[in-house]
C-alpha atoms as a PDB file:
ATOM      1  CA  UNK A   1       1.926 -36.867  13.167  1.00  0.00           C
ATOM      2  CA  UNK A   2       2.329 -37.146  16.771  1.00  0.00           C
ATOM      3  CA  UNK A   3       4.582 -34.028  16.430  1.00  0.00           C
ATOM      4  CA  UNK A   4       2.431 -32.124  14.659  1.00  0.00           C
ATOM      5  CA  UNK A   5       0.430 -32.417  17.765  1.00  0.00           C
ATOM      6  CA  UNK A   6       2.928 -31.865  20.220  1.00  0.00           C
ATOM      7  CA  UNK A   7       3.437 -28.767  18.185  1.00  0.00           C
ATOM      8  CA  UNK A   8      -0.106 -27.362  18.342  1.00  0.00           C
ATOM      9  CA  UNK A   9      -0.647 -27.684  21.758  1.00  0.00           C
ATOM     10  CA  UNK A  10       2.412 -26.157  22.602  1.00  0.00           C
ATOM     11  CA  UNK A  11       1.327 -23.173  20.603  1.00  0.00           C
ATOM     12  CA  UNK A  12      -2.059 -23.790  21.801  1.00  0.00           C
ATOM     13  CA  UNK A  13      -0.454 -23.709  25.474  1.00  0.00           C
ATOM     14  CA  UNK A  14       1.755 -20.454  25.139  1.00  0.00           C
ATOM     15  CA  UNK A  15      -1.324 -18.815  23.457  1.00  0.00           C
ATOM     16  CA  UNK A  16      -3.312 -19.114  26.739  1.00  0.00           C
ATOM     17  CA  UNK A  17      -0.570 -18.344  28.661  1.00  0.00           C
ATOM     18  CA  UNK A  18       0.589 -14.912  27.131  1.00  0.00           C
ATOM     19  CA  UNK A  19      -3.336 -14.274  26.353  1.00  0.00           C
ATOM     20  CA  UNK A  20      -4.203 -14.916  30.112  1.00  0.00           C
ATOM     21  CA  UNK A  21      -6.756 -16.301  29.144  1.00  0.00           C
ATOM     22  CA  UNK A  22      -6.054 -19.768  31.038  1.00  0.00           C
ATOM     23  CA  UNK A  23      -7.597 -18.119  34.393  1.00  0.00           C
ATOM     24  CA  UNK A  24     -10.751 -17.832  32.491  1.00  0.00           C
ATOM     25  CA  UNK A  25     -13.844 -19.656  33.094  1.00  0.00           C
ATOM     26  CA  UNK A  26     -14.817 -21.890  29.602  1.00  0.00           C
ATOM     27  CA  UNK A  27     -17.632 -20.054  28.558  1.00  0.00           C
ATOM     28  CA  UNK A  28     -15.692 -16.497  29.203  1.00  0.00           C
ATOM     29  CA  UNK A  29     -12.699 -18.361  27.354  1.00  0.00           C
ATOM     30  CA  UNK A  30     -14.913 -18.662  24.147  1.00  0.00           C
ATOM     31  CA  UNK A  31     -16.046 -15.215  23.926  1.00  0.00           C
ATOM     32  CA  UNK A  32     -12.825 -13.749  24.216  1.00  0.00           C
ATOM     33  CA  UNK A  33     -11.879 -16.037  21.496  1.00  0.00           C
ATOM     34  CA  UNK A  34     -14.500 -15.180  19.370  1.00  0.00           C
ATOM     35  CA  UNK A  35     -13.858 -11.317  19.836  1.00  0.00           C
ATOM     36  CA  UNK A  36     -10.048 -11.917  19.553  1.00  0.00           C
ATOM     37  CA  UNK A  37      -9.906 -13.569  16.140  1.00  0.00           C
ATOM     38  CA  UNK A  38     -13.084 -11.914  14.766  1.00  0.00           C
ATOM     39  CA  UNK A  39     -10.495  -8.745  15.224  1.00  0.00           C
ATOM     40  CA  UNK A  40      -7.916 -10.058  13.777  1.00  0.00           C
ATOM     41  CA  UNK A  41      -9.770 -11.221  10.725  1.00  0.00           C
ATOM     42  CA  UNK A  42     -11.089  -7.971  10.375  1.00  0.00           C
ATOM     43  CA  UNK A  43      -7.693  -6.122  10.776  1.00  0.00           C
ATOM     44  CA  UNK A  44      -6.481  -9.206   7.733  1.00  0.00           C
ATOM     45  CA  UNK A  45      -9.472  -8.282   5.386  1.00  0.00           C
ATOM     46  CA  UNK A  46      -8.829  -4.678   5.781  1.00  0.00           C
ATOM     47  CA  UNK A  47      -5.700  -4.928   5.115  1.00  0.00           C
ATOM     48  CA  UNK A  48      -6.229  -7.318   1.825  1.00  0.00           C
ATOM     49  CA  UNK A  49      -8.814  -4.883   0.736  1.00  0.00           C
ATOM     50  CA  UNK A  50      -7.624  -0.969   1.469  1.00  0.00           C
ATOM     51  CA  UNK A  51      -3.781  -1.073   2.336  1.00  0.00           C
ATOM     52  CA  UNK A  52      -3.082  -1.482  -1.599  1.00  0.00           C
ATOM     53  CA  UNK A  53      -5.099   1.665  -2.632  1.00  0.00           C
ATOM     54  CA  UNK A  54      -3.838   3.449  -0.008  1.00  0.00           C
ATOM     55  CA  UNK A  55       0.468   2.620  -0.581  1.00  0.00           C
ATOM     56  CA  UNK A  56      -0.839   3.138  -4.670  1.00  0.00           C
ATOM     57  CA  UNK A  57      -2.081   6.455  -3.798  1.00  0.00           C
ATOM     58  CA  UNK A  58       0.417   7.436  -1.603  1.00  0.00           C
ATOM     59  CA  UNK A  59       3.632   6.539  -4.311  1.00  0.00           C
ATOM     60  CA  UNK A  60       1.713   8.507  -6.417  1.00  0.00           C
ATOM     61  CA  UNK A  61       1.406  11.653  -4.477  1.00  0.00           C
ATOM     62  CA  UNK A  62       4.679  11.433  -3.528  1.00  0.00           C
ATOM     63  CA  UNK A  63       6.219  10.749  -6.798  1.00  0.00           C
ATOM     64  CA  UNK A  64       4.647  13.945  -7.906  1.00  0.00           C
ATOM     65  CA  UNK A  65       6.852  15.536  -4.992  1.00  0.00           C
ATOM     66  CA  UNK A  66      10.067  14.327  -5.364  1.00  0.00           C
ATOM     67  CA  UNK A  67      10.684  15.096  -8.721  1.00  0.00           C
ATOM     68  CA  UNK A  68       8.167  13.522 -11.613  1.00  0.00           C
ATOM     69  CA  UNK A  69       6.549  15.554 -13.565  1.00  0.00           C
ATOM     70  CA  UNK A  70       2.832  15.934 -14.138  1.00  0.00           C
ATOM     71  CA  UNK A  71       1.398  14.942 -17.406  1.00  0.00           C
ATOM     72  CA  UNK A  72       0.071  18.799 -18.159  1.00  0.00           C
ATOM     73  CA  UNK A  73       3.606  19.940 -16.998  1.00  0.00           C
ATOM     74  CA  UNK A  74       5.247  17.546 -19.693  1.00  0.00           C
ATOM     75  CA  UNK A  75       3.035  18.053 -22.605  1.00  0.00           C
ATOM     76  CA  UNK A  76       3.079  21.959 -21.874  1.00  0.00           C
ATOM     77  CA  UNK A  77       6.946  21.222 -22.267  1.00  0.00           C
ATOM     78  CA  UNK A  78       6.802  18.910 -25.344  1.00  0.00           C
ATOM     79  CA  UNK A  79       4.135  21.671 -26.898  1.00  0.00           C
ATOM     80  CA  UNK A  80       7.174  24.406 -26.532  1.00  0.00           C
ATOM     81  CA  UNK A  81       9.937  22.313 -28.029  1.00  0.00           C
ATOM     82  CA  UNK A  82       7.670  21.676 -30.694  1.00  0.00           C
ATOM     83  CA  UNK A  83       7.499  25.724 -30.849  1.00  0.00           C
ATOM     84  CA  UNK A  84      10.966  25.641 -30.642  1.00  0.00           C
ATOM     85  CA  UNK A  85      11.641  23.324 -33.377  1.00  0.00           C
ATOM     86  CA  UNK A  86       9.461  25.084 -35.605  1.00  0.00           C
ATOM     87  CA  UNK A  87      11.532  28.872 -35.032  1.00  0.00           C
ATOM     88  CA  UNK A  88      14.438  26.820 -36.109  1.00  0.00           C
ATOM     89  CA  UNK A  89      13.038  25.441 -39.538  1.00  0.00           C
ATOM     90  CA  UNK A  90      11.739  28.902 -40.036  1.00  0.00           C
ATOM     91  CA  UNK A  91      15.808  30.341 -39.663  1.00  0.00           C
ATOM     92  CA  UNK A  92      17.009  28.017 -42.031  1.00  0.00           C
ATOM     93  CA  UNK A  93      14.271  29.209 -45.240  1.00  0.00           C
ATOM     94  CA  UNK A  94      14.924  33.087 -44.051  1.00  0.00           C
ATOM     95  CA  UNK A  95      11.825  33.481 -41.318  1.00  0.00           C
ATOM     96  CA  UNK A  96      11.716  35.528 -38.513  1.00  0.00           C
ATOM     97  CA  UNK A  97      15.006  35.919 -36.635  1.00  0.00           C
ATOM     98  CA  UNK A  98      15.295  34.505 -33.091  1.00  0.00           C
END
């Protein structure tokens, strides 16, 4: 346990000293506290909350650009080799030539 706390205010230490904030009065250290990690929760929730939609929407604009196909593209193209299946049947009883 005594570690542990030897750890923390190590990290507690280098925090001040590569915030600056160690030449701070108290009461000036606590606000910039407050603003610092009320940012940085902010900047965490945002992330949690919009950063998914975003990379979602973004693999699927760019999917659509680097080679898949649209769903109207693909069922215009199942629709025709459908067609195409159907001249076929039509050769083999005698229909309409090719």
């Amino acid at each position: 346990l005594a570690i542990g706390d030897e750890y923390l205010g190590w990290l507690y230490y280098q925090y001040l000293l590569i915030t600056s904030i160690y030449v701070l009065e108290p009461w000036e250290q606590s606000i910039f506290n407050s603003v610092f990690f009320s940012s940085v929760a902010m900047v965490i929730y945002t992330s949690y909350a919009f950063v998914p939609v975003h990379v979602r929407l973004a693999l699927k604009f760019f999917s659509g650009i680097c080679g898949e196909q649209p769903e109207s593209t693909m069922a215009l193209k199942q629709w025709m080799d459908g067609m195409d299946d159907r001249k076929e049947i039509g050769n083999e009883k005698g229909g309409l030539p090719t």
